[in-house]
N, C-alpha and C. Protein backbone atom coordinates (compact mmCIF):
# COMPACT_ATOMS: atom_id res chain seq x y z
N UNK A 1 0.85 -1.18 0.00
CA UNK A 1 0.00 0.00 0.00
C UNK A 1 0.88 1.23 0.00
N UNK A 2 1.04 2.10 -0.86
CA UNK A 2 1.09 3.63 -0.94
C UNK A 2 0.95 4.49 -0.41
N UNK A 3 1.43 5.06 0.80
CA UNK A 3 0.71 6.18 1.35
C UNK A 3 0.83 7.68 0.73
N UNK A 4 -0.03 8.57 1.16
CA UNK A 4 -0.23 9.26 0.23
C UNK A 4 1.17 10.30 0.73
N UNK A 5 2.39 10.28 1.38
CA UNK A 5 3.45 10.87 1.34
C UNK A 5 4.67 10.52 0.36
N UNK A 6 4.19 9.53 0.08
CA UNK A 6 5.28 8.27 -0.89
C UNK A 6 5.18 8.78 -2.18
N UNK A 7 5.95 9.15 -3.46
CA UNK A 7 5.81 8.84 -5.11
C UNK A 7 5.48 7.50 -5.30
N UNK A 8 4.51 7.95 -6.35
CA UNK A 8 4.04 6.53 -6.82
C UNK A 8 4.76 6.90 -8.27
N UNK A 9 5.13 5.43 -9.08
CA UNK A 9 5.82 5.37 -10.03
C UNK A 9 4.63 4.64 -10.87
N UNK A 10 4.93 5.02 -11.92
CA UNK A 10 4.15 4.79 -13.21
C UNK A 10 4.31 3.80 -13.75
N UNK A 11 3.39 2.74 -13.84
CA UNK A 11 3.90 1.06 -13.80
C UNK A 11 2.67 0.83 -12.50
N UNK A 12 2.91 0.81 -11.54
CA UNK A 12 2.58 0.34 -10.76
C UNK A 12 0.73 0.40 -11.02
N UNK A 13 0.11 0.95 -11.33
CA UNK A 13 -1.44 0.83 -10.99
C UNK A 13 -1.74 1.47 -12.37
N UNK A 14 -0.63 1.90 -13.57
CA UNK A 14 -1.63 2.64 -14.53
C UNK A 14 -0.03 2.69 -15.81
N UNK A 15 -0.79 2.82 -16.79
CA UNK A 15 -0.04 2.69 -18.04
C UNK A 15 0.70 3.88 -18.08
N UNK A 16 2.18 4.31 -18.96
CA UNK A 16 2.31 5.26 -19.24
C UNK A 16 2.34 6.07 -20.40
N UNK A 17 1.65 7.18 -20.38
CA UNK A 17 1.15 8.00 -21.65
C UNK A 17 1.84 8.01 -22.74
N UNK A 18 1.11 8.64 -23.32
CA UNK A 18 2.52 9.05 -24.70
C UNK A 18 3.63 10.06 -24.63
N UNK A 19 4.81 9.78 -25.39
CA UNK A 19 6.13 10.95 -24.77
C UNK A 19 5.77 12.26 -24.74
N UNK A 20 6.07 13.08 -24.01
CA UNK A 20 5.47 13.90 -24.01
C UNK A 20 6.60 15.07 -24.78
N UNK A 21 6.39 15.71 -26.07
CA UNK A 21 7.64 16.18 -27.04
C UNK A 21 8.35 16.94 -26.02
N UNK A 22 7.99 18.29 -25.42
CA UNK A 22 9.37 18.67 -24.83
C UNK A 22 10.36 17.67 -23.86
N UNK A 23 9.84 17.05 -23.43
CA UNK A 23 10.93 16.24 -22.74
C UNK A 23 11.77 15.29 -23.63
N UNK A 24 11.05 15.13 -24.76
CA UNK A 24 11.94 14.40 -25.79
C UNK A 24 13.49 15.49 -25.89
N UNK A 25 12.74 16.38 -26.47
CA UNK A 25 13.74 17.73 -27.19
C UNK A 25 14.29 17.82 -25.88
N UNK A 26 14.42 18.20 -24.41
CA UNK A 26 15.16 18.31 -23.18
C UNK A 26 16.09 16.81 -23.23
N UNK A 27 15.87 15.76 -23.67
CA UNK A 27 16.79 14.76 -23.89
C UNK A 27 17.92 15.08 -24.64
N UNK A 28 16.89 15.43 -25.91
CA UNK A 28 18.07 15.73 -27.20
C UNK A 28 18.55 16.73 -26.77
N UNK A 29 18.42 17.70 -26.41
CA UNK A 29 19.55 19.16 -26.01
C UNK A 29 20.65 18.23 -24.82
N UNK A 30 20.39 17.74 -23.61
CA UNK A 30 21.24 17.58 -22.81
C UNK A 30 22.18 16.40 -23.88
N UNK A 31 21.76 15.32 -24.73
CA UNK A 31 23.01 14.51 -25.06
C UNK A 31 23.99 15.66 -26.00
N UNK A 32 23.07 17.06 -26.79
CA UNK A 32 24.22 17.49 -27.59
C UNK A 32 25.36 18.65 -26.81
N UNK A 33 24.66 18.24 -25.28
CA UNK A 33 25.79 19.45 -24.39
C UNK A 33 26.64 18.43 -24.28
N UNK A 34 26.43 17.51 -24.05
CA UNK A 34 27.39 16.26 -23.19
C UNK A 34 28.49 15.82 -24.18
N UNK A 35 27.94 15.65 -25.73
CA UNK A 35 29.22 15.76 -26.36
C UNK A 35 29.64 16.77 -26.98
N UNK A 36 29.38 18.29 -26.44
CA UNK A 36 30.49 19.17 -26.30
C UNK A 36 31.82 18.74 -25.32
N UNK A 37 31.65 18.10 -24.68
CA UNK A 37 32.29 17.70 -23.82
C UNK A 37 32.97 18.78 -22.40
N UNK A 38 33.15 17.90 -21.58
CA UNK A 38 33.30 19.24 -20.06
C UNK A 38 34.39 20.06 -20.30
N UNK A 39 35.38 19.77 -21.10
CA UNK A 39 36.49 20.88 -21.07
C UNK A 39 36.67 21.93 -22.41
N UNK A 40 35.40 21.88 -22.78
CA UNK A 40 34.76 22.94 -24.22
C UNK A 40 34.58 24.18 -23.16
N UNK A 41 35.08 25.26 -24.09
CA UNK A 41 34.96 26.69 -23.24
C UNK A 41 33.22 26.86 -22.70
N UNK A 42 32.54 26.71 -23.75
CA UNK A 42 31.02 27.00 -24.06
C UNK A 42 29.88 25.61 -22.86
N UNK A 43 30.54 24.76 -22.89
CA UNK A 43 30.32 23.62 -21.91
C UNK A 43 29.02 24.11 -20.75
N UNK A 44 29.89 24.87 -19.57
CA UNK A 44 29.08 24.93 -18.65
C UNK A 44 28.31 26.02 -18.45
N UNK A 45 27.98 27.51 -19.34
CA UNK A 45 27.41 28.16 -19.80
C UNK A 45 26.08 27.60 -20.17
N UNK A 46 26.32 26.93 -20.98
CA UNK A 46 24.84 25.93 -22.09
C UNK A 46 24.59 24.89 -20.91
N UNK A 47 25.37 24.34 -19.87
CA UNK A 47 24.74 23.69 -19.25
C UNK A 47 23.88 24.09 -18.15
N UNK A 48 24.20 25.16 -17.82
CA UNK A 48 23.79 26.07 -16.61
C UNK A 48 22.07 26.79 -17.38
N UNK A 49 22.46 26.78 -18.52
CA UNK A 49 21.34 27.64 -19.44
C UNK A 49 19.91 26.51 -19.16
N UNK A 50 20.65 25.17 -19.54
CA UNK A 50 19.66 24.41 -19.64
C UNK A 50 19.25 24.03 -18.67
N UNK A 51 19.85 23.52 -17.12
CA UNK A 51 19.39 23.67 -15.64
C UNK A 51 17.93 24.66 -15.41
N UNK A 52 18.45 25.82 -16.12
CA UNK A 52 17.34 26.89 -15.73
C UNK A 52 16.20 26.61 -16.45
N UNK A 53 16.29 25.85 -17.37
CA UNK A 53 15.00 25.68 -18.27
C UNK A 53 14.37 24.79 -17.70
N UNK A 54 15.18 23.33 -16.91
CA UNK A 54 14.52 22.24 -16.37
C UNK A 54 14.08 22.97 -15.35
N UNK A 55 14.36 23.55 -14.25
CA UNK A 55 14.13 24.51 -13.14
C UNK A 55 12.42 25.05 -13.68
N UNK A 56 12.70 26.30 -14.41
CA UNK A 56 11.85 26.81 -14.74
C UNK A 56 10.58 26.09 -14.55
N UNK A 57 10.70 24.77 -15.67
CA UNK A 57 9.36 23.72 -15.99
C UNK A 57 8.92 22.86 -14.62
N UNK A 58 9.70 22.93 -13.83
CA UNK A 58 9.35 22.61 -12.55
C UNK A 58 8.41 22.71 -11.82
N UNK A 59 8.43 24.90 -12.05
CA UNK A 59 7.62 25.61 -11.23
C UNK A 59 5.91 25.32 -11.44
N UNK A 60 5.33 25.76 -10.75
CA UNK A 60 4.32 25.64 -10.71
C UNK A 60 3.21 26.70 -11.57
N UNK A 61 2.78 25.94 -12.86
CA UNK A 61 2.46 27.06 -13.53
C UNK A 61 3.25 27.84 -14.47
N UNK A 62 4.25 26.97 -14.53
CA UNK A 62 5.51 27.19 -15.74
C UNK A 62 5.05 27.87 -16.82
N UNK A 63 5.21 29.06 -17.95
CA UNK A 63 4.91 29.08 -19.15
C UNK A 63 5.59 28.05 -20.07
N UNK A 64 5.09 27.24 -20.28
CA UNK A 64 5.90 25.83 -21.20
C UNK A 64 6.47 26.67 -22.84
N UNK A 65 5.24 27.44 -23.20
CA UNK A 65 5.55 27.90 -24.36
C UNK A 65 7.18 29.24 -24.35
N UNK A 66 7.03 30.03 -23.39
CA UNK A 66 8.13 30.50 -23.19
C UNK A 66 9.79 29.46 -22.50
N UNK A 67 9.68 28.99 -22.22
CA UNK A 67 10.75 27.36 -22.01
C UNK A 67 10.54 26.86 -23.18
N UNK A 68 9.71 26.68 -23.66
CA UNK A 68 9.67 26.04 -25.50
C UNK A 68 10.92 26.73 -25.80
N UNK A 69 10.66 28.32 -26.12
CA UNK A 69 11.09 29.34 -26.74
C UNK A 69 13.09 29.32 -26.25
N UNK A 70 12.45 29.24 -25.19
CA UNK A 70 14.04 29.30 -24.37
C UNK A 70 14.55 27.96 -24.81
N UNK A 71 14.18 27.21 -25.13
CA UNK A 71 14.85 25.72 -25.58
C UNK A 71 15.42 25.98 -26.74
N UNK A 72 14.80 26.55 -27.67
CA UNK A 72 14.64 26.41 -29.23
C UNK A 72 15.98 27.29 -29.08
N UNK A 73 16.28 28.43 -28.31
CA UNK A 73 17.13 29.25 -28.55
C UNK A 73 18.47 28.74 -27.98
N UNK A 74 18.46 28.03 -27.18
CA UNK A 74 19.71 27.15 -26.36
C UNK A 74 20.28 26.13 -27.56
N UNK A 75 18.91 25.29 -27.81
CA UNK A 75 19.55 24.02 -29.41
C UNK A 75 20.53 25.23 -30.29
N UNK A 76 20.32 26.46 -30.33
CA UNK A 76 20.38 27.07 -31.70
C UNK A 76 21.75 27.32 -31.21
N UNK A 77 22.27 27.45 -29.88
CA UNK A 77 23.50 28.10 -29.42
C UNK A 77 24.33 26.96 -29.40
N UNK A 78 23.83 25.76 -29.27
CA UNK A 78 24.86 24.33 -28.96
C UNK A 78 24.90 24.35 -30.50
N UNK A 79 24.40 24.26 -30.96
CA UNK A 79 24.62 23.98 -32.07
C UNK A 79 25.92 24.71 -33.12
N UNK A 80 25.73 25.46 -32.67
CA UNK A 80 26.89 26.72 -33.03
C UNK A 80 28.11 26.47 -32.58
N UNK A 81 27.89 26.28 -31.36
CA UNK A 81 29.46 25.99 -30.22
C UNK A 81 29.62 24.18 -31.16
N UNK A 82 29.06 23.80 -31.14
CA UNK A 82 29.40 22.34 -31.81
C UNK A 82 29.85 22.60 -33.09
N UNK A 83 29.79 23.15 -34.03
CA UNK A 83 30.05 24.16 -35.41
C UNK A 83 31.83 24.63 -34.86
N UNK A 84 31.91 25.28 -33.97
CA UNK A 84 33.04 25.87 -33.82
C UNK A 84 34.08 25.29 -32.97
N UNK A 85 33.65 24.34 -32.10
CA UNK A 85 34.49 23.41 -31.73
C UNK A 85 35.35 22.95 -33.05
N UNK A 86 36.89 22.90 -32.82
CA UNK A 86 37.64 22.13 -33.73
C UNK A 86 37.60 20.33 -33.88
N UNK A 87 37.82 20.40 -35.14
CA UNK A 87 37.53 18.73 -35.31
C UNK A 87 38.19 18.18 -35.06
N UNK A 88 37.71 16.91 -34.57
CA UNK A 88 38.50 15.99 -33.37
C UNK A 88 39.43 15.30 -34.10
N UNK A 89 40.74 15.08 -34.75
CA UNK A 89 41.53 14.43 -35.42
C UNK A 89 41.41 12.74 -35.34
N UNK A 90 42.18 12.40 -36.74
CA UNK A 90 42.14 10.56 -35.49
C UNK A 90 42.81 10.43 -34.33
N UNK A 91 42.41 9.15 -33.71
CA UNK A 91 43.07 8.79 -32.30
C UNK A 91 44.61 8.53 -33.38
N UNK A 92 45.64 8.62 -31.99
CA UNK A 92 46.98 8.27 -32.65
C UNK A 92 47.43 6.63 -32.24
N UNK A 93 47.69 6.13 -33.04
CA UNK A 93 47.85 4.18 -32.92
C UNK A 93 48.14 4.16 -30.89
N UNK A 94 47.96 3.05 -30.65
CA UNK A 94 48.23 2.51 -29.97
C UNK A 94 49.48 1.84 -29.39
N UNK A 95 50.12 1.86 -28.91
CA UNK A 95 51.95 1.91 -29.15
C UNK A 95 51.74 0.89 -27.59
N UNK A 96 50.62 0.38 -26.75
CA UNK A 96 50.52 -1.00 -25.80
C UNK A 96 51.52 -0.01 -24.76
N UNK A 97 51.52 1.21 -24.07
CA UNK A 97 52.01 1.46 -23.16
C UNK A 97 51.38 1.73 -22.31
N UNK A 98 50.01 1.88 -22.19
CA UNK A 98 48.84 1.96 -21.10
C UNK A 98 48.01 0.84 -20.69
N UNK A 99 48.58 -0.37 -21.31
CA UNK A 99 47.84 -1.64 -21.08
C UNK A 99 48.36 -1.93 -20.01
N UNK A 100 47.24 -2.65 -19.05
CA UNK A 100 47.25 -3.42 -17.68
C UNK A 100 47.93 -5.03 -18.10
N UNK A 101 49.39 -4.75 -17.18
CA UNK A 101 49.83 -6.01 -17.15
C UNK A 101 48.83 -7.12 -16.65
């Protein structure tokens, strides 16, 4: 039994809905910060940007459509910093000096 102080998880007594798109697009933005990777100048700027957006949608009574807006404009900035990041060269051979005896 559940009391009513507890989260109940979705599964348990009822199906779960259909995806709901912004949280799709909040997926896709956080994997294209993550491979900016943490030591990209632009990194924790865009990550901090996007905190505030999850934050935001939190609140109670959120404008979703303005967090839409603020999303659309964050993709548009990673996207850019991913544009201007330099390209990652090949890895250089393997020369067996970091292998575990």
């Amino acid at each position: 039994m559940v009391s009513q102080s507890e989260p109940r998880c979705v599964g348990e007594d009822q199906a779960p809905g259909p995806p709901d798109p912004l949280a799709e697009r909040l997926r896709a933005l956080h994997r294209a910060i993550v491979a900016l990777g943490p030591g990209s100048a632009a990194h924790a700027a865009l990550h901090l940007r996007f905190v505030a957006i999850c934050t935001a949608l939190k609140m109670p009574g959120a404008p979703r459509a303005r967090c839409a807006r603020r999303l659309d404009e964050l993709m548009a900035d990673v996207a850019r910093a991913a544009r201007a990041q330099p390209a990652a060269g090949p890895l250089p051979p393997d020369d067996g000096r970091d292998a575990v005896p």
